[in-house]
N, C-alpha and C. Protein backbone atom coordinates (compact mmCIF):
# COMPACT_ATOMS: atom_id res chain seq x y z
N UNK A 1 41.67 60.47 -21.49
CA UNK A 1 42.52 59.30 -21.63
C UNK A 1 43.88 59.69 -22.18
N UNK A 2 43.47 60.85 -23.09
CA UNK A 2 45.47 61.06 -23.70
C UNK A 2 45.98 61.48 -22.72
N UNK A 3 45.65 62.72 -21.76
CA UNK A 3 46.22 63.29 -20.46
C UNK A 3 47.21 62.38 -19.74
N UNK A 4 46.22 60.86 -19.33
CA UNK A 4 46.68 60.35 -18.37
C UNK A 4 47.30 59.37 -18.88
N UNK A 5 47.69 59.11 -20.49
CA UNK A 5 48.77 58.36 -20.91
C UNK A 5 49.85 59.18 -21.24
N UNK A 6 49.79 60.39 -21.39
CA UNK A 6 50.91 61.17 -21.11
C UNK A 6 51.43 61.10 -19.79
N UNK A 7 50.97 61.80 -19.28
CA UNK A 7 51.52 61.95 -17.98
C UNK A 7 52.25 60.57 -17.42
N UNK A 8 51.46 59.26 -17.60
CA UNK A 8 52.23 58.05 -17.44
C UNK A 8 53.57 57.86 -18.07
N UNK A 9 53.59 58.20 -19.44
CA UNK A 9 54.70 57.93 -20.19
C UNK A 9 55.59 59.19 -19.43
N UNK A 10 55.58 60.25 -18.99
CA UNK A 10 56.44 61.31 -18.30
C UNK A 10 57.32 60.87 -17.28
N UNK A 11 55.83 60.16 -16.52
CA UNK A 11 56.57 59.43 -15.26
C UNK A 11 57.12 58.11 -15.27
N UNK A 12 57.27 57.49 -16.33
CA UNK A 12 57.90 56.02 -16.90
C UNK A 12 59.58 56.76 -17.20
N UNK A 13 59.16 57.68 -18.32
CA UNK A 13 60.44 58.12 -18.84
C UNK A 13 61.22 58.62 -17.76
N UNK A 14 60.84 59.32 -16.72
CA UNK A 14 62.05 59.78 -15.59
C UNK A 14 62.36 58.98 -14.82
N UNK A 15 61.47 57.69 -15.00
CA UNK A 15 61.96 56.71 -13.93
C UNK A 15 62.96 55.29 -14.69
N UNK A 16 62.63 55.54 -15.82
CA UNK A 16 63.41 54.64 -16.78
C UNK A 16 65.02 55.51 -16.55
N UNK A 17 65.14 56.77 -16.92
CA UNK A 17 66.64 57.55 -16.57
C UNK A 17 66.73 57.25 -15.27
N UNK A 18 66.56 57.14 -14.34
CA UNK A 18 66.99 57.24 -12.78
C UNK A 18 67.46 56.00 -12.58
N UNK A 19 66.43 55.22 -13.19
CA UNK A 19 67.11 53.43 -12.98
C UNK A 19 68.37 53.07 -13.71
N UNK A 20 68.61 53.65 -15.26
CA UNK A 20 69.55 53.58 -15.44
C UNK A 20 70.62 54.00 -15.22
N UNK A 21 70.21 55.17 -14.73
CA UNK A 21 71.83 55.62 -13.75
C UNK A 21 72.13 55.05 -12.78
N UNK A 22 71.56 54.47 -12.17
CA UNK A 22 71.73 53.77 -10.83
C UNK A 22 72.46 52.57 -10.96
N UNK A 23 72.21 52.03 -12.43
CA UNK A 23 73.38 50.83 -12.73
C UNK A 23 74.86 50.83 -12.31
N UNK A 24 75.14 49.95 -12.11
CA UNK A 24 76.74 50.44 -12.09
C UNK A 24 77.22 50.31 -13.35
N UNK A 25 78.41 51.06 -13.05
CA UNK A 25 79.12 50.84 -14.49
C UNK A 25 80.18 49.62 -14.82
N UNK A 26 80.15 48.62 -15.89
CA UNK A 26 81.30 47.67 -15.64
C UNK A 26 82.63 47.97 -16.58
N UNK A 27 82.37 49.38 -17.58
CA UNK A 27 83.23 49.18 -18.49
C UNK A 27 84.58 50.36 -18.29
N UNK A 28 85.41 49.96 -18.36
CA UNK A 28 86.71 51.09 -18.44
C UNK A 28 87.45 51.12 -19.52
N UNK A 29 86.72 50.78 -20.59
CA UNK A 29 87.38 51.44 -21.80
C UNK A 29 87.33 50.18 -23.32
N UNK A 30 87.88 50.53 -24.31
CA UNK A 30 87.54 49.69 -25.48
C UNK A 30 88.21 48.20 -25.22
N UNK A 31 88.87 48.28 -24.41
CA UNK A 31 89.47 46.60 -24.11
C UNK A 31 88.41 45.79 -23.50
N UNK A 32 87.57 46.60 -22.26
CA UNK A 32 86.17 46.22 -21.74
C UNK A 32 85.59 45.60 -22.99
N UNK A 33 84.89 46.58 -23.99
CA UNK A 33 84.40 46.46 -24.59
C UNK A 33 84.22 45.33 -25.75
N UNK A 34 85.63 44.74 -26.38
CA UNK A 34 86.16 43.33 -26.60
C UNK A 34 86.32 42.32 -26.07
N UNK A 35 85.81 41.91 -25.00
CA UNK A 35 86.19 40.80 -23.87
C UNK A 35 87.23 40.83 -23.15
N UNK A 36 87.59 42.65 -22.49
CA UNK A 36 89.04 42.76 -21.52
C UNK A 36 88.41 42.13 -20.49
N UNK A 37 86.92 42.95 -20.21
CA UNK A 37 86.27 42.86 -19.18
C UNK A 37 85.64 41.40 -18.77
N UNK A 38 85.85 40.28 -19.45
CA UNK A 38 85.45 39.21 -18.82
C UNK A 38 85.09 38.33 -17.47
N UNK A 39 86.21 38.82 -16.59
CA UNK A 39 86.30 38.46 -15.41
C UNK A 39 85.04 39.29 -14.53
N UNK A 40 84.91 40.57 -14.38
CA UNK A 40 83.87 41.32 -13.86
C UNK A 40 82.87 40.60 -14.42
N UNK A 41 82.35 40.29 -15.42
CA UNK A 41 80.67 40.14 -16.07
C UNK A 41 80.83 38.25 -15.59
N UNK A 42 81.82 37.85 -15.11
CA UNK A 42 81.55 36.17 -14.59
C UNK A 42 81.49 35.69 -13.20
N UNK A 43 81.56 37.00 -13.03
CA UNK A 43 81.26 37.06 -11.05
C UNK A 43 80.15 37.13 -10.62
N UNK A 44 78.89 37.21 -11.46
CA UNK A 44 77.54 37.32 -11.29
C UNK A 44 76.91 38.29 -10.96
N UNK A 45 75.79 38.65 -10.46
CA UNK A 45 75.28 40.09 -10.02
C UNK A 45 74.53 39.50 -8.77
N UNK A 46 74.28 40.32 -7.67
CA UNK A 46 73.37 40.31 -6.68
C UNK A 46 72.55 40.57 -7.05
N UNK A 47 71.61 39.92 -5.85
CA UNK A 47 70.41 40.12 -6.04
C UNK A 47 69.51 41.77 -6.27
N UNK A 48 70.52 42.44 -5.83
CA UNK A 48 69.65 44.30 -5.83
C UNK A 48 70.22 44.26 -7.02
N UNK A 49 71.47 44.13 -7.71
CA UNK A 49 71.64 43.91 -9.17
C UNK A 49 70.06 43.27 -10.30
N UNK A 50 69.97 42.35 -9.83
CA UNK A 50 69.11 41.85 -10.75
C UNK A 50 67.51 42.22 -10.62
N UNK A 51 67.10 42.58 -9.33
CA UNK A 51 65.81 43.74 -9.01
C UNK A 51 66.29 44.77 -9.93
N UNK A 52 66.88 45.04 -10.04
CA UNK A 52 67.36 46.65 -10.62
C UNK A 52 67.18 46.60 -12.24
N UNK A 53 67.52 45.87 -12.62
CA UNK A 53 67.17 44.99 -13.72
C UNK A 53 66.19 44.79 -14.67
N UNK A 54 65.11 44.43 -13.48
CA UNK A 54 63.98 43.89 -14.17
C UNK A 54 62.93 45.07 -13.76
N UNK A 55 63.15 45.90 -12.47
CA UNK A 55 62.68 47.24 -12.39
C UNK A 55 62.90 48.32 -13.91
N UNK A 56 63.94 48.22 -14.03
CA UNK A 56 64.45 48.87 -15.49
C UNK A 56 63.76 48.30 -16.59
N UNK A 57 63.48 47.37 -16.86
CA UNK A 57 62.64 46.41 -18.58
C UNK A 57 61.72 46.87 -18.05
N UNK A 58 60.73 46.61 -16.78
CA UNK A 58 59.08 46.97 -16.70
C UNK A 58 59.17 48.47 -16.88
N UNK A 59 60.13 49.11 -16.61
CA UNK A 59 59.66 50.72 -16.64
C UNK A 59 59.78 50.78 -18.02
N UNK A 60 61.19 50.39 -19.07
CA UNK A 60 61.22 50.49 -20.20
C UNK A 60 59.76 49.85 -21.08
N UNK A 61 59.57 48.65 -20.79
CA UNK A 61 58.36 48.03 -21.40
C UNK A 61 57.39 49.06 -21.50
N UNK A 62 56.67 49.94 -20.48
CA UNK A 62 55.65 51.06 -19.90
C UNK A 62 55.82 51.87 -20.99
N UNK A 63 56.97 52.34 -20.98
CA UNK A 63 57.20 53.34 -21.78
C UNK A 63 57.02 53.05 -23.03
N UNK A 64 57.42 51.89 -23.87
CA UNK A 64 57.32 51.97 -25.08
C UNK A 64 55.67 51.59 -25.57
N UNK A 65 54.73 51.02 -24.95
CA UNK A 65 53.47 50.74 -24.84
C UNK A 65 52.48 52.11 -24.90
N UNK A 66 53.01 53.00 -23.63
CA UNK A 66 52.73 54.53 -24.05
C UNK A 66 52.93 54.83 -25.19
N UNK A 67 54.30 54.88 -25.41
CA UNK A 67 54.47 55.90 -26.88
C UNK A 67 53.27 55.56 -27.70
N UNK A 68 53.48 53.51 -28.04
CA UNK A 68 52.42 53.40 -29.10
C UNK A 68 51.08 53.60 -28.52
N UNK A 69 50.90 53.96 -27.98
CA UNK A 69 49.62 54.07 -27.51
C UNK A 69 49.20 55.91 -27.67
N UNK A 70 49.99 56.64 -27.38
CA UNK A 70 49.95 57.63 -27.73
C UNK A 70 50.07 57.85 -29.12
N UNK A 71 50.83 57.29 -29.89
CA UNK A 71 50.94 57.50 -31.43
C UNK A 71 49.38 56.85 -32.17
N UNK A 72 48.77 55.60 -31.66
CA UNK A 72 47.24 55.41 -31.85
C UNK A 72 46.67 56.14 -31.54
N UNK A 73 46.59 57.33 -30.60
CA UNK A 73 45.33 58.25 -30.08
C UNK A 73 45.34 59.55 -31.07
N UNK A 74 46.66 59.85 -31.34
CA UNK A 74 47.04 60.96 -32.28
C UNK A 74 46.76 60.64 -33.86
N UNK A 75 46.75 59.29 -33.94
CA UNK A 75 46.50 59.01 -35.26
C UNK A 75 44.94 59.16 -35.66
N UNK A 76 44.44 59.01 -34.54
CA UNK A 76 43.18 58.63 -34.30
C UNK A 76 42.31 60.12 -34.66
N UNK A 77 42.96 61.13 -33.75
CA UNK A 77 42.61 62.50 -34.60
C UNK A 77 42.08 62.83 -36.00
């Protein structure tokens, strides 16, 4: 059972990085960062935007469920 919650959390974690790179980026700099960028973030997102999204939380969710789940099996030792 630890094997194959490792290995899950391996393959969560590389797929959690891949999704987030795949985001686009909206920010170009500290004015972004203060409300320069307003206009971009009120134009909404498409729909592969918002799949992308929620693909990203379920992989993140996975992952953090592993960890604790792995940190119970080790404790468990």
């Amino acid at each position: 059972m630890f094997v194959l919650t490792l290995c899950l959390q391996v393959i969560t974690g590389l797929v959690s990085v891949v999704l987030v790179l795949l985001h686009s980026g909206r920010g170009g700099g500290l004015s972004d960062m203060f409300g320069g960028g307003l206009g971009v973030t009120a134009a909404g997102s498409t729909v592969v935007e918002r799949n992308l999204d929620r693909l990203t939380i379920v992989s993140a969710l996975i992952f953090g469920f592993t960890t604790l789940a792995l940190a119970l099996m080790i404790d468990s030792y």
